[in-house]
Protein backbone atom coordinates (compact mmCIF):
# COMPACT_ATOMS: atom_id res chain seq x y z
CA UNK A 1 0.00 0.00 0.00
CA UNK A 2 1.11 3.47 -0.46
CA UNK A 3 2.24 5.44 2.61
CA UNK A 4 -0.18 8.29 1.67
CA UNK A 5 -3.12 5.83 1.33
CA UNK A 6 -1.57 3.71 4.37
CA UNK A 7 -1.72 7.25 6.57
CA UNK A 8 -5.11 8.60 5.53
CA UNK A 9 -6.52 5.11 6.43
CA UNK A 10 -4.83 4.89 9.76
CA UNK A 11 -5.50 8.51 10.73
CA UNK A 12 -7.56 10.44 8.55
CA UNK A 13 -7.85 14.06 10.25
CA UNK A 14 -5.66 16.68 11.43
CA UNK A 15 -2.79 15.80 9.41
CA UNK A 16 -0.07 17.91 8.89
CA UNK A 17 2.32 18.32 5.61
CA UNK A 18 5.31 20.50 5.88
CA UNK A 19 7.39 21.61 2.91
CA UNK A 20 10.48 22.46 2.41
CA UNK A 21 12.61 23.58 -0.22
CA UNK A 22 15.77 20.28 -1.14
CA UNK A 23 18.80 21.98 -0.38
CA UNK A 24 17.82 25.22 1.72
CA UNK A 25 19.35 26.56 3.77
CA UNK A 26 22.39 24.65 3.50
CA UNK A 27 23.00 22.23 0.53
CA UNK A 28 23.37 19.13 3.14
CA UNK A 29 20.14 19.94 4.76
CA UNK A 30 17.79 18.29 2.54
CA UNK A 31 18.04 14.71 4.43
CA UNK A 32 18.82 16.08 8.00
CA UNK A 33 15.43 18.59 7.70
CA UNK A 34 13.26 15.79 6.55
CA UNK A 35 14.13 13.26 9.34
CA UNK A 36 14.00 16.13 12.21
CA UNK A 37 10.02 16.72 10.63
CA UNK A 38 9.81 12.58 10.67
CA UNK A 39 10.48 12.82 14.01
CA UNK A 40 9.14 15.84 15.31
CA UNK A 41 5.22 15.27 14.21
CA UNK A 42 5.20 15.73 10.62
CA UNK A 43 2.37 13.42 8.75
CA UNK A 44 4.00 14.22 5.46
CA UNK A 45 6.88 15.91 4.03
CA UNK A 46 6.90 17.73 0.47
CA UNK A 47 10.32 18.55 -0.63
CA UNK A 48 10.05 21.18 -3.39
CA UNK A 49 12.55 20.58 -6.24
CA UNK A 50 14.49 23.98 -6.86
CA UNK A 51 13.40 26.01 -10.00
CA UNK A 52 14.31 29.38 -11.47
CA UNK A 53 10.78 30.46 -13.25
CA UNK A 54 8.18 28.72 -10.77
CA UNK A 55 4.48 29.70 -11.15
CA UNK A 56 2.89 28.60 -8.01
CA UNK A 57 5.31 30.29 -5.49
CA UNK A 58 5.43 32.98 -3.75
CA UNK A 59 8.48 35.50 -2.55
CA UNK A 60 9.68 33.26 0.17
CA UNK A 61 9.70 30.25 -1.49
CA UNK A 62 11.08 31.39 -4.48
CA UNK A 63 13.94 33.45 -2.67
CA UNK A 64 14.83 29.44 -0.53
CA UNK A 65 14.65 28.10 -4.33
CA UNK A 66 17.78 30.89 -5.12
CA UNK A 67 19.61 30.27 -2.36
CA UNK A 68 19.35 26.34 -3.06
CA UNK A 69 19.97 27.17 -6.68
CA UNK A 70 23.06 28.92 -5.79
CA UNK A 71 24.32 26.02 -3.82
CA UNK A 72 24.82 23.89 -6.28
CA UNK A 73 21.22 21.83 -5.83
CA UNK A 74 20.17 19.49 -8.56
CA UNK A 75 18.06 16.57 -9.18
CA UNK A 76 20.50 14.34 -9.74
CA UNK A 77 22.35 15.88 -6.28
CA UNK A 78 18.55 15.47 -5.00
CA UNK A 79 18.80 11.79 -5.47
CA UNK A 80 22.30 11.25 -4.13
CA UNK A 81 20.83 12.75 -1.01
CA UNK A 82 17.74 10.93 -0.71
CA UNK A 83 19.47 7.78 -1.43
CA UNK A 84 19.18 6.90 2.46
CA UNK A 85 16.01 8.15 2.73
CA UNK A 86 14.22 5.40 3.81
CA UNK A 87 16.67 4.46 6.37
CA UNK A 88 15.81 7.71 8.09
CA UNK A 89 12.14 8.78 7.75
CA UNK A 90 8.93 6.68 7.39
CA UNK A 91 6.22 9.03 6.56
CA UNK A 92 4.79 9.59 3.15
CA UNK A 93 7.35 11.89 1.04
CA UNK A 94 6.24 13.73 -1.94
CA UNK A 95 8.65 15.80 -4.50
CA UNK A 96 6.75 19.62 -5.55
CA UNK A 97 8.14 20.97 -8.95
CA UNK A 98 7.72 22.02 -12.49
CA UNK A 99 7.71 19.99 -15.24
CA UNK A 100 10.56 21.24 -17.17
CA UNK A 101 13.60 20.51 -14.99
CA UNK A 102 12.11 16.42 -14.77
CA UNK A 103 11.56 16.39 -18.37
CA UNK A 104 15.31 17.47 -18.84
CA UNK A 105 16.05 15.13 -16.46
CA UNK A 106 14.06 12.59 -18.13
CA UNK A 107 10.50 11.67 -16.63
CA UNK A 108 10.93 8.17 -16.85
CA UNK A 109 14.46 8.30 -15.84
CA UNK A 110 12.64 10.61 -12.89
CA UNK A 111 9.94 8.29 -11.82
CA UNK A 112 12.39 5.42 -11.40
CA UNK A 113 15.20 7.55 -9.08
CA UNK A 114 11.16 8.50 -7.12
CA UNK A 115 10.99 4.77 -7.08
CA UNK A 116 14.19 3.87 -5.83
CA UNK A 117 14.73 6.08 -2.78
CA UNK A 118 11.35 5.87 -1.64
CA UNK A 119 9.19 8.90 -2.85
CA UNK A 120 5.14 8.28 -2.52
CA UNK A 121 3.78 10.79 -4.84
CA UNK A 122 4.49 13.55 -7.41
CA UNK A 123 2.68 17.58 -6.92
CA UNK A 124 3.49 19.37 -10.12
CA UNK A 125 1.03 21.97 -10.43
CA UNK A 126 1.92 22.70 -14.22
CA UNK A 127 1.69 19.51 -15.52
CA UNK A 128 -2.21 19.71 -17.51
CA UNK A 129 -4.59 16.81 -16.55
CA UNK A 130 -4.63 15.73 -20.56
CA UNK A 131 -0.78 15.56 -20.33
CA UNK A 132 -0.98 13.41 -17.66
CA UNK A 133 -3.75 11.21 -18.51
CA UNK A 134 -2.08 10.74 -22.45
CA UNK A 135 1.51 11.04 -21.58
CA UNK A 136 2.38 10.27 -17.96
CA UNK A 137 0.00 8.74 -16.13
CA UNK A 138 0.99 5.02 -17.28
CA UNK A 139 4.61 5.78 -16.06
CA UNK A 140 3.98 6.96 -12.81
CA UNK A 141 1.58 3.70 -12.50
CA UNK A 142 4.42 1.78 -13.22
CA UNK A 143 6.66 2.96 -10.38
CA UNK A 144 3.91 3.29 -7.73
CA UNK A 145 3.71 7.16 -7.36
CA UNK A 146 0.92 9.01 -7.13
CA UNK A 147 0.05 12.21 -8.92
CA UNK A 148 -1.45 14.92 -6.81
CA UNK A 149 -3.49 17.73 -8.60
CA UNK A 150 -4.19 20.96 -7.63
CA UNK A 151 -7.63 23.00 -7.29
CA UNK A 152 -8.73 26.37 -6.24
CA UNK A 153 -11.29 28.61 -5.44
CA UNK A 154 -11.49 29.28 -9.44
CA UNK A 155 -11.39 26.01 -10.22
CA UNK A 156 -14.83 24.82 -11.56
CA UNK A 157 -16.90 22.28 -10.49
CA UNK A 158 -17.20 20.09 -13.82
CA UNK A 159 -13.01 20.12 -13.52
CA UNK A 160 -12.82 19.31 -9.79
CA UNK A 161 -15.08 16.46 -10.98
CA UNK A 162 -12.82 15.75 -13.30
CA UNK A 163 -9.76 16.29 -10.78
CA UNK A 164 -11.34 13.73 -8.14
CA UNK A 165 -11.64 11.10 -10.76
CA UNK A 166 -8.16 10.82 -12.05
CA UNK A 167 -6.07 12.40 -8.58
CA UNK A 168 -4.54 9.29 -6.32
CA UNK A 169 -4.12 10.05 -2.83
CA UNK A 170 -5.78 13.19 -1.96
CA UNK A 171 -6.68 16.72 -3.84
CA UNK A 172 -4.27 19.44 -3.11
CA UNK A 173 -7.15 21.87 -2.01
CA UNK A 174 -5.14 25.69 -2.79
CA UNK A 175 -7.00 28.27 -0.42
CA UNK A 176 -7.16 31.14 -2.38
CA UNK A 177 -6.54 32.33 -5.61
CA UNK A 178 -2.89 33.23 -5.08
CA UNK A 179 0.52 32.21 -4.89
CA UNK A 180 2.11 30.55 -1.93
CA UNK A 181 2.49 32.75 1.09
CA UNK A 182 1.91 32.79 4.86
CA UNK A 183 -1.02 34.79 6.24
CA UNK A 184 -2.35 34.65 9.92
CA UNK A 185 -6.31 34.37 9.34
CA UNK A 186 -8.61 32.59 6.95
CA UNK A 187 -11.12 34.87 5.73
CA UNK A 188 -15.08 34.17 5.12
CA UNK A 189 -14.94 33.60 1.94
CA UNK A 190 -12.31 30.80 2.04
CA UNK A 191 -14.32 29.22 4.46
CA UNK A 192 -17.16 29.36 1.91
CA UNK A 193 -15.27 28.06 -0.29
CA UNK A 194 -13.65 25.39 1.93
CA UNK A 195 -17.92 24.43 2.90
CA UNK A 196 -18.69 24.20 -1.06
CA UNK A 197 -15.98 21.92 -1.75
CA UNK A 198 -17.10 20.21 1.21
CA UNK A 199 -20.60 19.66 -0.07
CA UNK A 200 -19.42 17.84 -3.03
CA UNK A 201 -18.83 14.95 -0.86
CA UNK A 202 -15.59 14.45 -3.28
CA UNK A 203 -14.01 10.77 -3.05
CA UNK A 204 -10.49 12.17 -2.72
CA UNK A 205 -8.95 13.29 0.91
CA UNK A 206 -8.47 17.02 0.83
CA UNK A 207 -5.54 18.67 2.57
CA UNK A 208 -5.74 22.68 2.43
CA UNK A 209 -2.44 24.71 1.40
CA UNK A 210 -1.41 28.23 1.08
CA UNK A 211 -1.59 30.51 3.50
CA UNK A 212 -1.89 28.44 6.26
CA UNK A 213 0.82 29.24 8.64
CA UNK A 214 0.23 29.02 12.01
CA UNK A 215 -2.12 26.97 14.63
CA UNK A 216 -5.04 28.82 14.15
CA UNK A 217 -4.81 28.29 10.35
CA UNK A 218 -4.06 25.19 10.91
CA UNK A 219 -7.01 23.83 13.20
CA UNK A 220 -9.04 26.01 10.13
CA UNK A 221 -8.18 24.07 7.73
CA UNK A 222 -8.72 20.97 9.45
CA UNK A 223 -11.82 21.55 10.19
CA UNK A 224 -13.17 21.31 6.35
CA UNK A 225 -10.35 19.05 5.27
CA UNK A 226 -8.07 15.80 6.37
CA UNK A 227 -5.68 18.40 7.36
CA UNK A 228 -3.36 21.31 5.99
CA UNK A 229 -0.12 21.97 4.38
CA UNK A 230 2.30 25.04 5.52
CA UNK A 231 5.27 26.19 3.26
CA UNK A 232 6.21 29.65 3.63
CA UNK A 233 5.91 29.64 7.72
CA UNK A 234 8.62 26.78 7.62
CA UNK A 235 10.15 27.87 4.93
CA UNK A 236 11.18 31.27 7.62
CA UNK A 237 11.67 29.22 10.70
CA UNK A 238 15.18 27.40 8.76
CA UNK A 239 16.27 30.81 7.39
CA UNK A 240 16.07 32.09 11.11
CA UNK A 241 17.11 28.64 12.64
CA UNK A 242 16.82 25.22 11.16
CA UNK A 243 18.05 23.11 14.64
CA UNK A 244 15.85 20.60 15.25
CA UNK A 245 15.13 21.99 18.48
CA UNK A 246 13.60 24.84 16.04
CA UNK A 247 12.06 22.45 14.14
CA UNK A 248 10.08 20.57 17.44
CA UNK A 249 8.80 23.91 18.75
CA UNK A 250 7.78 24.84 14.80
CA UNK A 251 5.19 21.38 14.76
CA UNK A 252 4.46 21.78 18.27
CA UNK A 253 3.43 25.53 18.21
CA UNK A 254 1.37 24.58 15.20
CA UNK A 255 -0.33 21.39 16.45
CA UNK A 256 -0.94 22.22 20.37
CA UNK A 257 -0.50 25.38 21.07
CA UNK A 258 -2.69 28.02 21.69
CA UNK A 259 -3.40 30.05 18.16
CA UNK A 260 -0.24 32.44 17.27
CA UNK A 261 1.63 33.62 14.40
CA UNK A 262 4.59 31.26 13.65
C-alpha cells in the first residue's frame, strides 16, 4: 500500500504536511530537515525541487529556491541525497516541482530515481490533466507514485469532478486564488469556499495549502479538510534557525499550542 493511502486510512484528520525547499538553507540539509520533521510530528513531508521560473510560489519560497539554486542543488544531487532516505524517515514523502527541470532530467528516468529512494507521490502543479492522462500517467503507475493535482477557489466544479476522478491520494485543495504565502487568518470567503468543496462529498482526501501558517490556520483548515499543508511559515523558521530543536517547537506551536503567528 502506499504510505499516503496507508496514513489517511490509519488517521484520517488533522494531518499535517510540511514543505520544504531540497537543499535550503544549507545544501546538506535536505536529508537532515526531513528526518528532524519525521520525528518531530510531521504526517508528510513535500520537498520542493528547486526552480528558477516557478508559477505557483510565492516570494519566500522562491527566494529558498535561489539560495538552493546557488548552492549547487540538482536533481541528480537530489537523489544522491535521498538515497538513504528510507533508512531515516517513514512518513509519506512527496517531490513539488515544475515539469521542465524532470523532463530534462528525463521523466521516466525521474519516476524510477522517485521509485528507488522511496518517494510516494508527485505535486506538479503545471503539468495539464490531458498531459498526464495521455503522456504520464501510465509511467507513474508503473513505479507506484501518485500524482497529486491541484484545485482552487477558481477552479470549476465540472473540472474538480474531473480532478477527483483521475487524482490518487488526496486533492491538493489551494486556499485562495494566489501564490504561496503565509497569512495569519482565513477569511469568510475561504471558508465558503472550503464548505462548497465540502458539499461535493468528493471521493479524494483534501488537505488545504497556502496561507496556512500558524495553529489557528491550521485547526481552520482541518476543520473542512483531512488536514493542511504550511510552506512559507517553515520555509522562515530554517532561514532564522533550522536546529531541530527549532524544528520541534515549529510542529508543536502549530499542532498544540494556543493560536499564534509562527
Amino acid at each position: 500500500m502506499n504510505r499516503i493511502d496507508k496514513i489517511f486510512e490509519e488517521r484520517g484528520k488533522d494531518l499535517l504536511n510540511v514543505y520544504f525547499t531540497a537543499g535550503y538553507p544549507e545544501l546538506g540539509d535536505t536529508l537532515r530537515i526531513a528526518k528532524a520533521l519525521d520525528q518531530n510530528g510531521a504526517d508528510f513531508i513535500e520537498i520542493g525541487v528547486p526552480f528558477s521560473d516557478p508559477v505557483a510560489d510565492g516570494p519566500t519560497i522562491q527566494e529558498s529556491s535561489e539560495t538552493a539554486l546557488a548552492n549547487g542543488m540538482t536533481l541528480e544531487l537530489l537523489f544522491e541525497q535521498l538515497a538513504e532516505l528510507r533508512k531515516e524517515v517513514n512518513v509519506p514523502v512527496l517531490l513539488m516541482g515544475y515539469i521542465n527541470p524532470i523532463l530534462q532530467y528525463g521523466f521516466e528516468r525521474f519516476c524510477q530515481k522517485c521509485q528507488e529512494v522511496g518517494i510516494d507521490g508527485l505535486i506538479l502543479p503545471d503539468l495539464p490533466m490531458y498531459e498526464y492522462q495521455t503522456h504520464y500517467k501510465a509511467v507513474l503507475a508503473e513505479y507506484g507514485l501518485y500524482n497529486i493535482f491541484l484545485i482552487s477557489p477558481q477552479t470549476g466544479e465540472e473540472r474538480i469532478r474531473e480532478i477527483d476522478e483521475h487524482s490518487q491520494g488526496f486533492i491538493y485543495m489551494v486556499s485562495s486564488a494566489a501564490i504561496t504565502g503565509a497569512k495569519s487568518n482565513i477569511s469568510e470567503n475561504q471558508e465558503a469556499y472550503f464548505q462548497r468543496i465540502n458539499d461535493m462529498n468528493l471521493q479524494r482526501k483534501l488537505l488545504i495549502g497556502f496561507g496556512i501558517s500558524n495553529h489557528e490556520t491550521y485547526t481552520k483548515a482541518c476543520q473542512y479538510a483531512n488536514g493542511a499543508i504550511i510552506g512559507s511559515a517553515f520555509i522562515k523558521q530554517l532561514k532564522e534557525d533550522s536546529s531541530e530543536a527549532a524544528i520541534k517547537n515549529f510542529i508543536e506551536n502549530i499542532k498544540k499550542n494556543s493560536p499564534q503567528e509562527v
